[in-house]
N, C-alpha and C. Protein backbone atom coordinates (compact mmCIF):
# COMPACT_ATOMS: atom_id res chain seq x y z
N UNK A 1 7.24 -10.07 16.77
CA UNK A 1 6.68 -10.90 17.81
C UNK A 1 7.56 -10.77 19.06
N UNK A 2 6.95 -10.36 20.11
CA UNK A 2 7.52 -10.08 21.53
C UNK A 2 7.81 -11.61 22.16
N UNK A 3 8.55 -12.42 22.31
CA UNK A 3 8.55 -14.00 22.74
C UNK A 3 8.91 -13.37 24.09
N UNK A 4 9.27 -12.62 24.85
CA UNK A 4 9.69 -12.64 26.23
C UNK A 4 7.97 -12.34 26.62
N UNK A 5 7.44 -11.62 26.04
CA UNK A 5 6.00 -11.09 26.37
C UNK A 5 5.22 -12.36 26.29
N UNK A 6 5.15 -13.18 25.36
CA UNK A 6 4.69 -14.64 25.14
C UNK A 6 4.69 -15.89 26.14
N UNK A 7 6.19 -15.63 26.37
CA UNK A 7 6.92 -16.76 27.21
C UNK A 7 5.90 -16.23 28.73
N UNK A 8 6.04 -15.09 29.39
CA UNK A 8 5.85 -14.91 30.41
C UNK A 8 4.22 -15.18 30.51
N UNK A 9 3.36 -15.24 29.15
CA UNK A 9 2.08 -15.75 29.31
C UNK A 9 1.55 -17.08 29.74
N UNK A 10 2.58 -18.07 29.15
CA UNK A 10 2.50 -19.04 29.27
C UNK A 10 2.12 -20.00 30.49
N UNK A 11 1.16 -20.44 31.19
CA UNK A 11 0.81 -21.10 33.05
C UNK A 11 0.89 -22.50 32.50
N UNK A 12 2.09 -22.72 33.19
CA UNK A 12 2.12 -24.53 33.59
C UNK A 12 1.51 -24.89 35.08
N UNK A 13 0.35 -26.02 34.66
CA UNK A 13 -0.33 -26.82 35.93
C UNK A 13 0.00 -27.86 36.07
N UNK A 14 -0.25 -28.54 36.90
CA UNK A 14 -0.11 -30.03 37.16
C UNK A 14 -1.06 -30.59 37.86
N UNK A 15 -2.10 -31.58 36.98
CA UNK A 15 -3.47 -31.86 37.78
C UNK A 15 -2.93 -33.45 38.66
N UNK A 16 -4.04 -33.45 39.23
CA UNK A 16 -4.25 -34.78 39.78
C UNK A 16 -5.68 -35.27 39.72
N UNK A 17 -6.03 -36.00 38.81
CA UNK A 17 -7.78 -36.51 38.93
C UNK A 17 -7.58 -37.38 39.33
N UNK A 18 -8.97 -37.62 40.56
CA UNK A 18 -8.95 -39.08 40.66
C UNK A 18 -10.15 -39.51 40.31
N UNK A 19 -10.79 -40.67 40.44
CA UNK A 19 -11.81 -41.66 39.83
C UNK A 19 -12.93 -40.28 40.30
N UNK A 20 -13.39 -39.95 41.60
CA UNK A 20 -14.65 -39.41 41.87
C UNK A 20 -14.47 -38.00 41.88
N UNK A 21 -14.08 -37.18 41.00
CA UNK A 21 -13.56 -35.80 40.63
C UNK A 21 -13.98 -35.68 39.15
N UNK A 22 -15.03 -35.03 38.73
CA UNK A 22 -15.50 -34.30 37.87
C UNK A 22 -15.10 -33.34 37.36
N UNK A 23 -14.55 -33.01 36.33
CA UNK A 23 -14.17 -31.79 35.79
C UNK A 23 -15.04 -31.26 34.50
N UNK A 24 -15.89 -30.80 34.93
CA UNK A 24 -16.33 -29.66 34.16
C UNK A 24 -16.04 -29.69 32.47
N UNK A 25 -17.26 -29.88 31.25
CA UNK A 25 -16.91 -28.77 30.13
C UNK A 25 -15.90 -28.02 30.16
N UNK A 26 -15.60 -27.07 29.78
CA UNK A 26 -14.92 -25.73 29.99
C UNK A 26 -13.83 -24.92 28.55
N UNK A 27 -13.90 -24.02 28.50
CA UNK A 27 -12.99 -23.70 27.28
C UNK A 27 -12.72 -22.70 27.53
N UNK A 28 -11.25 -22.11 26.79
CA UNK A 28 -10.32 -20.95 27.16
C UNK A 28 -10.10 -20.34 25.90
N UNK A 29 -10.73 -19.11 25.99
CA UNK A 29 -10.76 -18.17 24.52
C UNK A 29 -9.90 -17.74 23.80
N UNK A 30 -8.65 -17.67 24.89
CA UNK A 30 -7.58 -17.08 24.18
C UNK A 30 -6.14 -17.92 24.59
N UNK A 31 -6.32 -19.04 24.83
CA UNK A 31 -5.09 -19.66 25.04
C UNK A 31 -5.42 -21.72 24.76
N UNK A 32 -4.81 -21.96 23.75
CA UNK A 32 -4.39 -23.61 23.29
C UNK A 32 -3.92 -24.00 24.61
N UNK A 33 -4.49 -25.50 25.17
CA UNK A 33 -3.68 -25.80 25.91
C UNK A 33 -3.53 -27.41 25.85
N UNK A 34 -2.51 -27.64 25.89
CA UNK A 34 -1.60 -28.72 25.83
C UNK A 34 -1.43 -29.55 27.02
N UNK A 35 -2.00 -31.19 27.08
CA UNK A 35 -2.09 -31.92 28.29
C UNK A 35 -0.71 -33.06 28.13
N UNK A 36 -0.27 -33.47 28.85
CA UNK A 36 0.96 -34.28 28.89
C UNK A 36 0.71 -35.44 30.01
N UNK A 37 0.37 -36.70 29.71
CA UNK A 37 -0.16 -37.72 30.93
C UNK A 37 1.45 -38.00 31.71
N UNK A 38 1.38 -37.66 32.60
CA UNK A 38 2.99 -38.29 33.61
C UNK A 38 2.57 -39.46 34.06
N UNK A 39 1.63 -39.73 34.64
CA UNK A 39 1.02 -41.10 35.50
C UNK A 39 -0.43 -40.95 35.64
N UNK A 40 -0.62 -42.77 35.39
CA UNK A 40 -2.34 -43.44 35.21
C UNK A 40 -2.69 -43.11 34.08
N UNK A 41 -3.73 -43.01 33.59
CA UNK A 41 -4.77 -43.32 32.55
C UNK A 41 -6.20 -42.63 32.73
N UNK A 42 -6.55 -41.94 31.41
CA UNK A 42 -7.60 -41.38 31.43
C UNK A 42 -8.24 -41.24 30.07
N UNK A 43 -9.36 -40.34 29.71
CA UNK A 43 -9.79 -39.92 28.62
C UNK A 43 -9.61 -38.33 28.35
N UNK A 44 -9.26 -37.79 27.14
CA UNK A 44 -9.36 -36.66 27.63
C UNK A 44 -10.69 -36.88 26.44
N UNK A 45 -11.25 -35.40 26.53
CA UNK A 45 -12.70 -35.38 25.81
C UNK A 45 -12.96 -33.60 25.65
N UNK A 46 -12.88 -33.95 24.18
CA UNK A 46 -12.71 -32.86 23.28
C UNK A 46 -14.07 -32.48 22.25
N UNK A 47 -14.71 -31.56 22.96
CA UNK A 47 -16.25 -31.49 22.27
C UNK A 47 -16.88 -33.05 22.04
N UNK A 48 -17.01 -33.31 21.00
CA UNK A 48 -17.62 -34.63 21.17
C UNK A 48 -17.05 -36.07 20.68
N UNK A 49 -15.83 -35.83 20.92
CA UNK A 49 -14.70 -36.69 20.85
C UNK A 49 -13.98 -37.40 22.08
N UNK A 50 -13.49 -37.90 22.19
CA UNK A 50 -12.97 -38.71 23.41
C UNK A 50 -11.16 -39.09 23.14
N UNK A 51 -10.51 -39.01 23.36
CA UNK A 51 -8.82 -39.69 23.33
C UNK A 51 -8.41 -40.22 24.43
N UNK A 52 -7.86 -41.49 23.87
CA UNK A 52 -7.12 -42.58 25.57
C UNK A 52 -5.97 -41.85 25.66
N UNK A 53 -5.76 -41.74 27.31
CA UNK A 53 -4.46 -40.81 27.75
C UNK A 53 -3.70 -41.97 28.46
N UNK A 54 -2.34 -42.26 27.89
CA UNK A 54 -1.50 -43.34 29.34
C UNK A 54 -0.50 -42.36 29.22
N UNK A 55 0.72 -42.85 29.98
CA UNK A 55 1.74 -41.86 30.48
C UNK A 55 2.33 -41.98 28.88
N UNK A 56 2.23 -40.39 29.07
CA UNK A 56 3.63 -40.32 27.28
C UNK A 56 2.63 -39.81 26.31
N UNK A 57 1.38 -39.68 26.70
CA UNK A 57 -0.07 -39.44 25.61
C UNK A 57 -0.13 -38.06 25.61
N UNK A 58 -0.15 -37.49 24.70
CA UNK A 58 -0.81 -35.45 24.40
C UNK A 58 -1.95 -35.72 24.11
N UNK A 59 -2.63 -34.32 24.72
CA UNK A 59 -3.86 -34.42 24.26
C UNK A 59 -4.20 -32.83 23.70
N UNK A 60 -4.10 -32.11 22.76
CA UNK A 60 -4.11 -30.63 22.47
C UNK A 60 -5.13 -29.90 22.19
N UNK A 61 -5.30 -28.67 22.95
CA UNK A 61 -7.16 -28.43 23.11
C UNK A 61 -7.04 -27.14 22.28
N UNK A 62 -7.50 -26.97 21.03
CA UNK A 62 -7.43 -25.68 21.04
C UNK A 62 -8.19 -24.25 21.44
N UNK A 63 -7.61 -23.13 21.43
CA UNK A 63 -8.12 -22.24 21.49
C UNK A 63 -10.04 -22.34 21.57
N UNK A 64 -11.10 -22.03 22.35
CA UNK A 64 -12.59 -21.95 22.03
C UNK A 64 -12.90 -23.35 22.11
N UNK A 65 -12.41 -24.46 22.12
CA UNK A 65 -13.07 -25.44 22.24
C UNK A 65 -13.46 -26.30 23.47
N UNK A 66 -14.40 -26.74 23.62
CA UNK A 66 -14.88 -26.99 25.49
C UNK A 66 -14.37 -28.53 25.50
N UNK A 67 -13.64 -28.60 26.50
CA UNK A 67 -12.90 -29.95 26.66
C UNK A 67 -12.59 -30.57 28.48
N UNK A 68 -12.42 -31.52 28.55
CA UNK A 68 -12.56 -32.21 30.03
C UNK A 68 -11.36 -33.18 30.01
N UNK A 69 -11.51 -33.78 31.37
CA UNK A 69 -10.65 -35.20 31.53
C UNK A 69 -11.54 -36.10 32.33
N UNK A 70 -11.26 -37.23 32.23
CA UNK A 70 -12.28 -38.35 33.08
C UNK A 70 -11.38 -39.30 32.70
N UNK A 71 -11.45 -39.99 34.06
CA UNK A 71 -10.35 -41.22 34.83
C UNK A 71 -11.39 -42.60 35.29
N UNK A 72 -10.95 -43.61 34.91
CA UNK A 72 -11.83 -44.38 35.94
C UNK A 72 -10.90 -45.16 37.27
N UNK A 73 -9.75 -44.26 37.70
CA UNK A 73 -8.74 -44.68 38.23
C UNK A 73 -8.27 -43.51 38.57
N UNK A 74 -6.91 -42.97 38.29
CA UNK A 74 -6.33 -41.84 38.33
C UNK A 74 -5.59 -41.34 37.37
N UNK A 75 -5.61 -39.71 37.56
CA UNK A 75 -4.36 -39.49 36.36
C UNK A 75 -3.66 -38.50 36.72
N UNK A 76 -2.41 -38.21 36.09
CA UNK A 76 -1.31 -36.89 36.79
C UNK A 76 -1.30 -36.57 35.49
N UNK A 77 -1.40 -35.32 34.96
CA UNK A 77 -1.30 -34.33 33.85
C UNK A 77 -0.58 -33.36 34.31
N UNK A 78 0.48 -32.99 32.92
CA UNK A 78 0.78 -31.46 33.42
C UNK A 78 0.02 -30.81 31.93
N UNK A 79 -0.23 -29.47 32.09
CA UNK A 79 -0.93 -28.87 31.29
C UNK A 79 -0.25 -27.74 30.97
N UNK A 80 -0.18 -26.88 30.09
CA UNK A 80 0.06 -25.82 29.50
C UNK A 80 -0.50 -24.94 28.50
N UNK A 81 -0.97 -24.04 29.34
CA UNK A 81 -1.94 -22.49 28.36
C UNK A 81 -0.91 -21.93 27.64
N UNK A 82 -1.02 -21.53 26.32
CA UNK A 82 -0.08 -21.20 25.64
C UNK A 82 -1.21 -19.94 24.94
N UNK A 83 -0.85 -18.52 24.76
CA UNK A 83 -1.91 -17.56 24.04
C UNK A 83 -1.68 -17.74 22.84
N UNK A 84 -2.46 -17.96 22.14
CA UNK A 84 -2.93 -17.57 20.93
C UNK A 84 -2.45 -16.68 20.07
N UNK A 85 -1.77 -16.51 18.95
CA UNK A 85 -0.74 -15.39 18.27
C UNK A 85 -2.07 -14.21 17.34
N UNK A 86 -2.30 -13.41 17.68
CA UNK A 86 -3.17 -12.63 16.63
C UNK A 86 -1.85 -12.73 15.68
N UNK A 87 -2.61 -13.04 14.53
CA UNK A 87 -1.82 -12.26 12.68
C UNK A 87 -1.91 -11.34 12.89
């Protein structure tokens, strides 16, 4: 396993939703990604599931699965795509 090749895959974001910001379904084929609430409160929503996000909350999406966030306020996330290991 190449971890320098891994590591350098890896994209850290940092969102900001607010109350009237829609985000999309959406899913990532080849990379898990990992939400981390820093500040406010939200839902994250995971196919047809829902999880309360406050600061200190994960929310972990995996690989293929279509997932969102929705605020009725605001929220600061940082996020992280991590690829997927083929066996």
């Amino acid at each position: 396993m190449d971890l320098e090749a891994i590591k350098e895959k890896v994209d850290t974001n940092i969102y900001h939703i607010p109350a009237d910001k829609e985000v999309p379904l959406h899913k990532h084929t080849k990379e898990d990604e990992i939400f981390y609430c820093i500040k406010g409160a939200g839902v994250g929503i995971l196919e047809e599931e829902e999880i309360e996000l406050e600061v200190g909350d994960t929310f972990v999406v995996p690989a293929g699965k279509m997932h969102s966030v929705k605020t009725n306020n605001e929220i600061y996330l940082t996020s992280f795509l991590v690829p997927v290991i083929e066996q």
